[in-house]
N, C-alpha and C. Protein backbone atom coordinates (compact mmCIF):
# COMPACT_ATOMS: atom_id res chain seq x y z
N UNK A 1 0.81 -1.19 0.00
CA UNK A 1 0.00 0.00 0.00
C UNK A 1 0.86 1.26 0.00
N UNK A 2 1.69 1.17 1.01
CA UNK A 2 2.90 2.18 1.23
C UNK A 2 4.04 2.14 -0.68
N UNK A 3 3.84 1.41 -1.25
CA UNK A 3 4.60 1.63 -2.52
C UNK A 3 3.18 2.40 -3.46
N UNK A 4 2.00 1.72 -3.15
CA UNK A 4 1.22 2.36 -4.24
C UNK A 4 1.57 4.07 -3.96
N UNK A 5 1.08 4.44 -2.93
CA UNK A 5 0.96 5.98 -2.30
C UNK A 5 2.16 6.49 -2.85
N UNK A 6 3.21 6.23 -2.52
CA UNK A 6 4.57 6.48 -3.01
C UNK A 6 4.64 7.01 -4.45
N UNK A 7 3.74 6.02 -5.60
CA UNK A 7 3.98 5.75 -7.00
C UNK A 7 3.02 7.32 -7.32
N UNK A 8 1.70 6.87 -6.39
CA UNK A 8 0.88 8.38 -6.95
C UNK A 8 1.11 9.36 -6.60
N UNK A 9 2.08 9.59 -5.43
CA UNK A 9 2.62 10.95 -5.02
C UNK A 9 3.91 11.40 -6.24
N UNK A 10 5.00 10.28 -6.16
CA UNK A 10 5.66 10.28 -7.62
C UNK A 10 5.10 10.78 -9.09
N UNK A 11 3.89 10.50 -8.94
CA UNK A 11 3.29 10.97 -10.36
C UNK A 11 2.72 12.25 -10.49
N UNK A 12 2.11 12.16 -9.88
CA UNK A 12 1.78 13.83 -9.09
C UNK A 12 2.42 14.75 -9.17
N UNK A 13 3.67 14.20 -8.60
CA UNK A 13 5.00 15.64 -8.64
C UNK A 13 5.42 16.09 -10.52
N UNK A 14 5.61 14.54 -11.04
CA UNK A 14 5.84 15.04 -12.24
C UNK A 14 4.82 16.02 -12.66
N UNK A 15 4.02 15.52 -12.76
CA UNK A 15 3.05 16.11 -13.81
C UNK A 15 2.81 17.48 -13.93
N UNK A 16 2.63 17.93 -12.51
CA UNK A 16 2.82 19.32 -12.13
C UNK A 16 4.34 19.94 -11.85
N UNK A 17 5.34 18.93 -11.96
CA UNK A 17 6.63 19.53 -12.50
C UNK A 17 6.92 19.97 -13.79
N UNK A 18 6.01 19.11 -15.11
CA UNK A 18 6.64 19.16 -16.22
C UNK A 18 5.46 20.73 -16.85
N UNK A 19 4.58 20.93 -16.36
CA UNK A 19 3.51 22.40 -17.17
C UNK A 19 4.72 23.55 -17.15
N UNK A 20 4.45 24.36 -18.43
CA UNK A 20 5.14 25.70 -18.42
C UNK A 20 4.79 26.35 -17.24
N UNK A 21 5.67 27.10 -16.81
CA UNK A 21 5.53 28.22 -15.95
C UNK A 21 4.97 29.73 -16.63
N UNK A 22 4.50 30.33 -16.51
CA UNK A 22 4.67 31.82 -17.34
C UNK A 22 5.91 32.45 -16.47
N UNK A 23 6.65 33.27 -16.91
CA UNK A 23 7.77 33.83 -16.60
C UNK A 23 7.61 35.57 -16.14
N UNK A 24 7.85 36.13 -14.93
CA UNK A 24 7.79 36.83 -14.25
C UNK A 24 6.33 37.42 -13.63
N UNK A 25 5.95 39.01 -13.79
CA UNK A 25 4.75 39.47 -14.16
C UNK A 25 4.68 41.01 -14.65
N UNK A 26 3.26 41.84 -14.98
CA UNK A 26 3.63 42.85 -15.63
C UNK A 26 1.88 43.08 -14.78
N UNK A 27 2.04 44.60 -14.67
CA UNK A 27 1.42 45.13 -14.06
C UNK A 27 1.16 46.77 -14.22
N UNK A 28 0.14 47.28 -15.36
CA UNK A 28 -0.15 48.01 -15.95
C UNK A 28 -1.69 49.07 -15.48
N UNK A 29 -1.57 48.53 -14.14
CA UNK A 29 -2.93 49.38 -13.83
C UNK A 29 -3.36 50.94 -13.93
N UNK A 30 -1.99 51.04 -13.01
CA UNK A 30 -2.11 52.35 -13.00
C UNK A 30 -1.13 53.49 -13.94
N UNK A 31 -1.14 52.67 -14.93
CA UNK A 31 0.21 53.66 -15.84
C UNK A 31 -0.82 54.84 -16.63
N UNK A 32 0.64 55.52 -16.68
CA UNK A 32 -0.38 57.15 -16.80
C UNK A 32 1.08 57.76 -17.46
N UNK A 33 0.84 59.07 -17.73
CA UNK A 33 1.87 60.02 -18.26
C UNK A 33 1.49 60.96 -17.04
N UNK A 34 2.61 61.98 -17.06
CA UNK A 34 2.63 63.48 -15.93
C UNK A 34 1.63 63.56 -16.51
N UNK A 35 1.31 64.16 -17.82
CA UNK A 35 0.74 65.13 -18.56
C UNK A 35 0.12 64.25 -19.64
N UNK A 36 -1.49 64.35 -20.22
CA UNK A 36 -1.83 63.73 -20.68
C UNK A 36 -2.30 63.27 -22.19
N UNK A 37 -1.24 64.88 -22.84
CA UNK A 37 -1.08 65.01 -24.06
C UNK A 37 0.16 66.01 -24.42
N UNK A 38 0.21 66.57 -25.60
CA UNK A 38 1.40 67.19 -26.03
C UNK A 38 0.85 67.82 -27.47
N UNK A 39 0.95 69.13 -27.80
CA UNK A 39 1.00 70.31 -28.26
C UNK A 39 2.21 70.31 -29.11
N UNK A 40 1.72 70.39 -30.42
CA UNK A 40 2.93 69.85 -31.56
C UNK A 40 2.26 71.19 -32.69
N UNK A 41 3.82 72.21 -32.68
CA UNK A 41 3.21 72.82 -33.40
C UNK A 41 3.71 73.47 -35.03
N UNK A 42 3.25 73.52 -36.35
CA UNK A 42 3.84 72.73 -37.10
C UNK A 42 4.92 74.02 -37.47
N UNK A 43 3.98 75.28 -37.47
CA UNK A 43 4.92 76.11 -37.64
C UNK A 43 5.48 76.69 -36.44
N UNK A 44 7.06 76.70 -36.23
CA UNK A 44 7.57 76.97 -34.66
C UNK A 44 8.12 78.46 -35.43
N UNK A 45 8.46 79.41 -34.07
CA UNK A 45 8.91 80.73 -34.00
C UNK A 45 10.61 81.05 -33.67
N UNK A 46 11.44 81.38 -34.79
CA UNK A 46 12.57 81.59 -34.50
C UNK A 46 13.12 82.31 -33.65
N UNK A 47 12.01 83.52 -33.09
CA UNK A 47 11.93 84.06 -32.11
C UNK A 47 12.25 83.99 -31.13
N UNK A 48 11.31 82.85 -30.75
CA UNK A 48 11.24 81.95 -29.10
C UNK A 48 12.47 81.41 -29.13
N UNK A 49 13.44 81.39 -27.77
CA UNK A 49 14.27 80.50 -27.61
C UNK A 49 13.74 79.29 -27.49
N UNK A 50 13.19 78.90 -27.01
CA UNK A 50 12.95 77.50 -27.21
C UNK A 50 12.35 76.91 -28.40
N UNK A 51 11.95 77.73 -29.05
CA UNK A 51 11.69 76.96 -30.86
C UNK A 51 13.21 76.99 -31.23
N UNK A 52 13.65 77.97 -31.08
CA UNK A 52 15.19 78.26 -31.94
C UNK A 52 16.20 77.00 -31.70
N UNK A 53 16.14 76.42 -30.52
CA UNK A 53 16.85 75.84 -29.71
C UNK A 53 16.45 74.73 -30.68
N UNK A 54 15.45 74.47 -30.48
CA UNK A 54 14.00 73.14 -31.00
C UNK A 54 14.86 72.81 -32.49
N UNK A 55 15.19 74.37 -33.34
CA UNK A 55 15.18 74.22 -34.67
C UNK A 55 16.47 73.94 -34.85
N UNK A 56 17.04 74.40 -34.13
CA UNK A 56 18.76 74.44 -34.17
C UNK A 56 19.26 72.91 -33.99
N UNK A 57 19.33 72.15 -33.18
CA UNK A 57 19.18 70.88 -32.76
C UNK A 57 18.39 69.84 -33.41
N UNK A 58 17.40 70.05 -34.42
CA UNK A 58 16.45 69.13 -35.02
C UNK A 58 15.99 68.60 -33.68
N UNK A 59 15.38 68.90 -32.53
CA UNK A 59 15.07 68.15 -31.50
C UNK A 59 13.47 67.36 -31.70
N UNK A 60 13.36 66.50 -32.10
CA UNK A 60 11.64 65.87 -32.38
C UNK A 60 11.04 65.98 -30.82
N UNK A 61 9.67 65.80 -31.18
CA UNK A 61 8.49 66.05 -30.16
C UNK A 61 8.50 64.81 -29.26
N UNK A 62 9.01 65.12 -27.90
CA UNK A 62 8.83 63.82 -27.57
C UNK A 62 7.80 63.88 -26.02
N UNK A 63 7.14 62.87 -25.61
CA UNK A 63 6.54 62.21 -24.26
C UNK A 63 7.36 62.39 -23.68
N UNK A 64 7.20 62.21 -21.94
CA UNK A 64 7.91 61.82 -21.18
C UNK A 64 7.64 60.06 -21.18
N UNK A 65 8.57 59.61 -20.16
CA UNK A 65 8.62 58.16 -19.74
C UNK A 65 6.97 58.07 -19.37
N UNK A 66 6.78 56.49 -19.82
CA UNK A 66 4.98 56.61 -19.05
C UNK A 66 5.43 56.19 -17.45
N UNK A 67 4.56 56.55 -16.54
CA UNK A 67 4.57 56.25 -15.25
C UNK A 67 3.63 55.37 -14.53
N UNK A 68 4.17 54.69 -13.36
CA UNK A 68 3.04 52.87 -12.88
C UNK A 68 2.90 51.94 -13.62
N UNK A 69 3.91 51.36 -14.33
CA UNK A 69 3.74 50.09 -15.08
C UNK A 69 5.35 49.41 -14.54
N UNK A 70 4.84 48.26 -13.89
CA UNK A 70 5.90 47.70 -12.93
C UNK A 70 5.64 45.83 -14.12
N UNK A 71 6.93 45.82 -13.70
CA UNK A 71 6.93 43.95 -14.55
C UNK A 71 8.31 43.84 -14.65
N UNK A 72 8.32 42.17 -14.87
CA UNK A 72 9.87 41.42 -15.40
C UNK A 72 10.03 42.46 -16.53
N UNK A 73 11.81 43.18 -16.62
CA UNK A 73 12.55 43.96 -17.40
C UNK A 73 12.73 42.22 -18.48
N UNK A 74 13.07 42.81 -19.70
CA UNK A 74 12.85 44.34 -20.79
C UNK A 74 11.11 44.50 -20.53
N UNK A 75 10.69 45.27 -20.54
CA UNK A 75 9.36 45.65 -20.64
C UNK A 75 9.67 46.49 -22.19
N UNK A 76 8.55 46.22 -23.39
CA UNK A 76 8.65 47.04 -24.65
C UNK A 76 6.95 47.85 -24.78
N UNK A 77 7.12 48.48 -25.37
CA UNK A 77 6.14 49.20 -25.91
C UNK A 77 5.80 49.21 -27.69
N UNK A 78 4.65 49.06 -28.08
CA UNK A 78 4.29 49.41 -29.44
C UNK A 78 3.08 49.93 -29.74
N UNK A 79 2.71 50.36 -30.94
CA UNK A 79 1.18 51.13 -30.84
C UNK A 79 0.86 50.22 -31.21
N UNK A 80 -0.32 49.90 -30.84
CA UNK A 80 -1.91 49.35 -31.11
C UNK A 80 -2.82 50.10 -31.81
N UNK A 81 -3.08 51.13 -32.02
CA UNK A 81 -3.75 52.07 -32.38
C UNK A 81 -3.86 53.56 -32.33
N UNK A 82 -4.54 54.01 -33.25
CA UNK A 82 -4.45 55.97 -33.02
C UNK A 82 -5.66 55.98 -33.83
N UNK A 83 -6.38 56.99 -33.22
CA UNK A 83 -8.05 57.36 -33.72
C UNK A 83 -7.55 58.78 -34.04
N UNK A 84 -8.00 59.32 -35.28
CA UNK A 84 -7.74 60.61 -36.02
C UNK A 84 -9.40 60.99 -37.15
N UNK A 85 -8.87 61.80 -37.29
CA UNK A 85 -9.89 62.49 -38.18
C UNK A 85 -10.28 61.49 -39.19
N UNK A 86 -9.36 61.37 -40.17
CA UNK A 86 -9.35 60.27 -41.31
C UNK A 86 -8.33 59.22 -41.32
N UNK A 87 -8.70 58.46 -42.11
CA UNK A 87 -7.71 57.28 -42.47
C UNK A 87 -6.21 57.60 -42.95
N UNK A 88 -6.56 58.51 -44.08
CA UNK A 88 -5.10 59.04 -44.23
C UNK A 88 -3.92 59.99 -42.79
N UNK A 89 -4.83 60.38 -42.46
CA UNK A 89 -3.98 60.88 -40.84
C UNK A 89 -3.60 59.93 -39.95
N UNK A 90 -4.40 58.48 -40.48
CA UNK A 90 -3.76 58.13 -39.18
C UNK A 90 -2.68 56.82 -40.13
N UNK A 91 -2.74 57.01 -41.33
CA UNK A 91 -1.69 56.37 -41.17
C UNK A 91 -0.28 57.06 -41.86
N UNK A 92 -0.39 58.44 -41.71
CA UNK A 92 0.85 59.69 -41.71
C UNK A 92 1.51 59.19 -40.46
N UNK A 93 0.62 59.32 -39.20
CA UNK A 93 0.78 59.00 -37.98
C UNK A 93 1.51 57.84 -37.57
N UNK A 94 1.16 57.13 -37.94
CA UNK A 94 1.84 55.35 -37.62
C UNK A 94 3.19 55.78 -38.61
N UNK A 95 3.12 55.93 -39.48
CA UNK A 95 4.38 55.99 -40.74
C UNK A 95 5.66 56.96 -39.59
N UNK A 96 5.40 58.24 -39.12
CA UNK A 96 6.03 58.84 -38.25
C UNK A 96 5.81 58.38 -36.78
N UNK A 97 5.57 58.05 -36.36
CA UNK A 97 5.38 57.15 -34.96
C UNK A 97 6.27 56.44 -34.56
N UNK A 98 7.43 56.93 -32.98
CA UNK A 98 8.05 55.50 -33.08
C UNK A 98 7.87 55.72 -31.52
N UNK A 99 8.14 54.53 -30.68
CA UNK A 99 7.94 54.24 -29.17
C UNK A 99 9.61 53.95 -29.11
N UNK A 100 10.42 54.67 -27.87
CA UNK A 100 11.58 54.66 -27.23
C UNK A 100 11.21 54.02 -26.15
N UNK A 101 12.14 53.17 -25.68
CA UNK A 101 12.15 52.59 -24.29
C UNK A 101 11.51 53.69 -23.11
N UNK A 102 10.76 53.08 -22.15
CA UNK A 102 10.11 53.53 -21.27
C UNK A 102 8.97 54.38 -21.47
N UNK A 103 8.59 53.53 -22.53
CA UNK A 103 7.10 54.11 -23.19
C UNK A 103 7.10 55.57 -23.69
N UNK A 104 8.42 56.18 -23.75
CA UNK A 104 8.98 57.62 -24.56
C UNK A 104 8.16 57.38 -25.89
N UNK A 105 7.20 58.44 -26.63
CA UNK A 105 6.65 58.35 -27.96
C UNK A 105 7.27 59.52 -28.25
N UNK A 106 7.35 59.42 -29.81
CA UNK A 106 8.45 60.64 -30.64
C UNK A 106 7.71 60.64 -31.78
N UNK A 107 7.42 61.85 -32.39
CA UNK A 107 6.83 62.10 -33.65
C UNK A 107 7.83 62.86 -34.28
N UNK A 108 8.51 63.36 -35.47
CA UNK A 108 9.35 64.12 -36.26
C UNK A 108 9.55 65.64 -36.14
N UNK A 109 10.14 66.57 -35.67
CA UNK A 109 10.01 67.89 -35.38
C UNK A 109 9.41 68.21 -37.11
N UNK A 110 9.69 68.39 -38.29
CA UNK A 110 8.71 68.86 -38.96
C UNK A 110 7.81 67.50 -39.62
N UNK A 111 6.69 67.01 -38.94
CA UNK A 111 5.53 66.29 -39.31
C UNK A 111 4.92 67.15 -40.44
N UNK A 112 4.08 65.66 -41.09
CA UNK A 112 3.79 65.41 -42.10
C UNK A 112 2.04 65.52 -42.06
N UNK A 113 2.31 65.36 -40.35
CA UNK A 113 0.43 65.23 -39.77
C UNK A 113 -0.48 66.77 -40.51
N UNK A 114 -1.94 66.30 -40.68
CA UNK A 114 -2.61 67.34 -40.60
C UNK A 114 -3.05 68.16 -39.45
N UNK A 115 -3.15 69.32 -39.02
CA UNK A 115 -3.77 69.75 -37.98
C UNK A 115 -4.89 69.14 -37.50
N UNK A 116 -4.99 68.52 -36.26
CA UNK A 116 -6.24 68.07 -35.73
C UNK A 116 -5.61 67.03 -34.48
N UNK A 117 -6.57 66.03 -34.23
CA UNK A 117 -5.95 65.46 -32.42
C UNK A 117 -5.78 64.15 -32.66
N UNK A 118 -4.85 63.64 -32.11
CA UNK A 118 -4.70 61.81 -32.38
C UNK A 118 -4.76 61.16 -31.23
N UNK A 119 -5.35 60.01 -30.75
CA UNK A 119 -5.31 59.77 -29.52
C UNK A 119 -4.39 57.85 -29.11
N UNK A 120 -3.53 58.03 -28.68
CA UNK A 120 -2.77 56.72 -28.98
C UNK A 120 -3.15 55.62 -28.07
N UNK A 121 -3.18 53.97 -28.36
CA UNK A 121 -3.46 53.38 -27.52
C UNK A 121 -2.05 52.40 -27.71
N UNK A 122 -1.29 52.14 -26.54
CA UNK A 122 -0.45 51.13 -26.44
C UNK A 122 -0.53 50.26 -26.36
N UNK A 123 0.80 49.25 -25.94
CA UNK A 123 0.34 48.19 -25.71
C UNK A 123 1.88 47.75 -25.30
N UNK A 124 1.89 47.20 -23.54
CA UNK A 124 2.99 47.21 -23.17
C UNK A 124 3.65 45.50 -23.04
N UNK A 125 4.31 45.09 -23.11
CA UNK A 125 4.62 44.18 -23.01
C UNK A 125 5.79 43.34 -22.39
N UNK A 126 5.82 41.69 -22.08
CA UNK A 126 7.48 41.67 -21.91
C UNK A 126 7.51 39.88 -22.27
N UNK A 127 8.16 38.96 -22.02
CA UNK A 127 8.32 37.85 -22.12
C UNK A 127 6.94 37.34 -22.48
N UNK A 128 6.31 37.13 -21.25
CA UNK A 128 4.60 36.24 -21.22
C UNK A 128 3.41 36.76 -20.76
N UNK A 129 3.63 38.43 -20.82
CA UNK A 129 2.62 38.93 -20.62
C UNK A 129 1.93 40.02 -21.62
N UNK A 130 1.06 40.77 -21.65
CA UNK A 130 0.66 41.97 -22.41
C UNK A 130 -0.36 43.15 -22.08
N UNK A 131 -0.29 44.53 -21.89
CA UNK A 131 -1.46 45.09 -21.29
C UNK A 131 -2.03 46.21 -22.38
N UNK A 132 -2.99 45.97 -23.10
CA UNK A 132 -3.36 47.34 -23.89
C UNK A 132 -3.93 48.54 -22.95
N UNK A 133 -2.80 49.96 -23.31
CA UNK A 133 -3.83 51.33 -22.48
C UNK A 133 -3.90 51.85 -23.80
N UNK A 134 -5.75 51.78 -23.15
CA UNK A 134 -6.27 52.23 -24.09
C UNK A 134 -6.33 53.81 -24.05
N UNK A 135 -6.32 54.31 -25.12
CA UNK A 135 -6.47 55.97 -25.09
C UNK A 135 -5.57 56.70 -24.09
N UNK A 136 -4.55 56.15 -24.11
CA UNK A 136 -3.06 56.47 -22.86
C UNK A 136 -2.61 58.20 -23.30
N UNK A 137 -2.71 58.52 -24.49
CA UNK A 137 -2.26 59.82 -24.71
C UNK A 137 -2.60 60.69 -26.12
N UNK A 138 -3.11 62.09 -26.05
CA UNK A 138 -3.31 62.69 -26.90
C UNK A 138 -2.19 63.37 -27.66
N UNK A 139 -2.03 63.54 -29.40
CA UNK A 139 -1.35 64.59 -29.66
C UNK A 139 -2.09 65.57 -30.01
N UNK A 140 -2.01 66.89 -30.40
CA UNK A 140 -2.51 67.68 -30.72
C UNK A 140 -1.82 68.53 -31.63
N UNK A 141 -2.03 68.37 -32.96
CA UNK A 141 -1.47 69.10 -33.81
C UNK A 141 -1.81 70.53 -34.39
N UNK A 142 -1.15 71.56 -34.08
CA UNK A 142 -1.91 73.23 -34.79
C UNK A 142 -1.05 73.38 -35.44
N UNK A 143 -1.50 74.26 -36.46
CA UNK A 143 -0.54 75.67 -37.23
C UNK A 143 0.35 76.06 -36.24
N UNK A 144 0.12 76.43 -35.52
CA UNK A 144 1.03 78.00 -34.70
C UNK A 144 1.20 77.56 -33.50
């Protein structure tokens, strides 16, 4: 009796030894930006030091880091989506669109976008997990 028990505890262990594990975790609840959009404007002022600076440098439009999204490193970022006026804006948008580590988004200091608002949805990721934020950040494109 004492060998049977033995054999099904033995089997037991395998079985639930040999299932994948998923590997770390990722945790996207509360991720947010400082600020919850960004003001991109197409024509800048040589005037302003800080356009001049902007123009002098080719410096592109960028996000800050997103903030509250904790998980097993590398953690990556990519878009999932952008809602715009038309079809053609939004895929000017994706074409100039790129995601930098720590959820940093960068559009081109002179864009190609039409004036009007884009609203981005991510999608963060890492080994075995994935979290879409939805509607995580606005751009806002003007003339002036």
């Amino acid at each position: 009796m004492k060998q049977l028990y033995a054999m099904m505890y033995l089997c037991i262990l395998f079985l639930v030894g040999c299932h994948d594990t998923k590997i770390g975790y990722l945790k996207a609840d509360n991720a947010a930006y400082g600020t919850d959009s960004l003001i991109i404007r197409k024509e800048l002022d040589i005037k302003n030091a800080d356009d001049k600076k902007r123009i002098e440098k080719e410096i592109p439009w960028l996000t800050e880091n997103i903030q509250g999204v904790l998980g097993t490193a590398p953690l990556r970022y990519r878009l999932v989506s952008v809602k715009a006026a038309s079809a053609e804006a939004e895929a000017i948008f994706k074409k100039e669109f790129k995601v930098r580590g720590g959820g940093m988004m960068e559009l081109p200091l002179y864009t190609e976008l039409p004036v009007g608002r884009y609203v981005v949805t991510l999608q963060v990721y890492n080994e075995d997990y994935s979290v879409n934020l939805e509607d995580i950040y606005k751009f806002i494109v003007r003339e002036k």
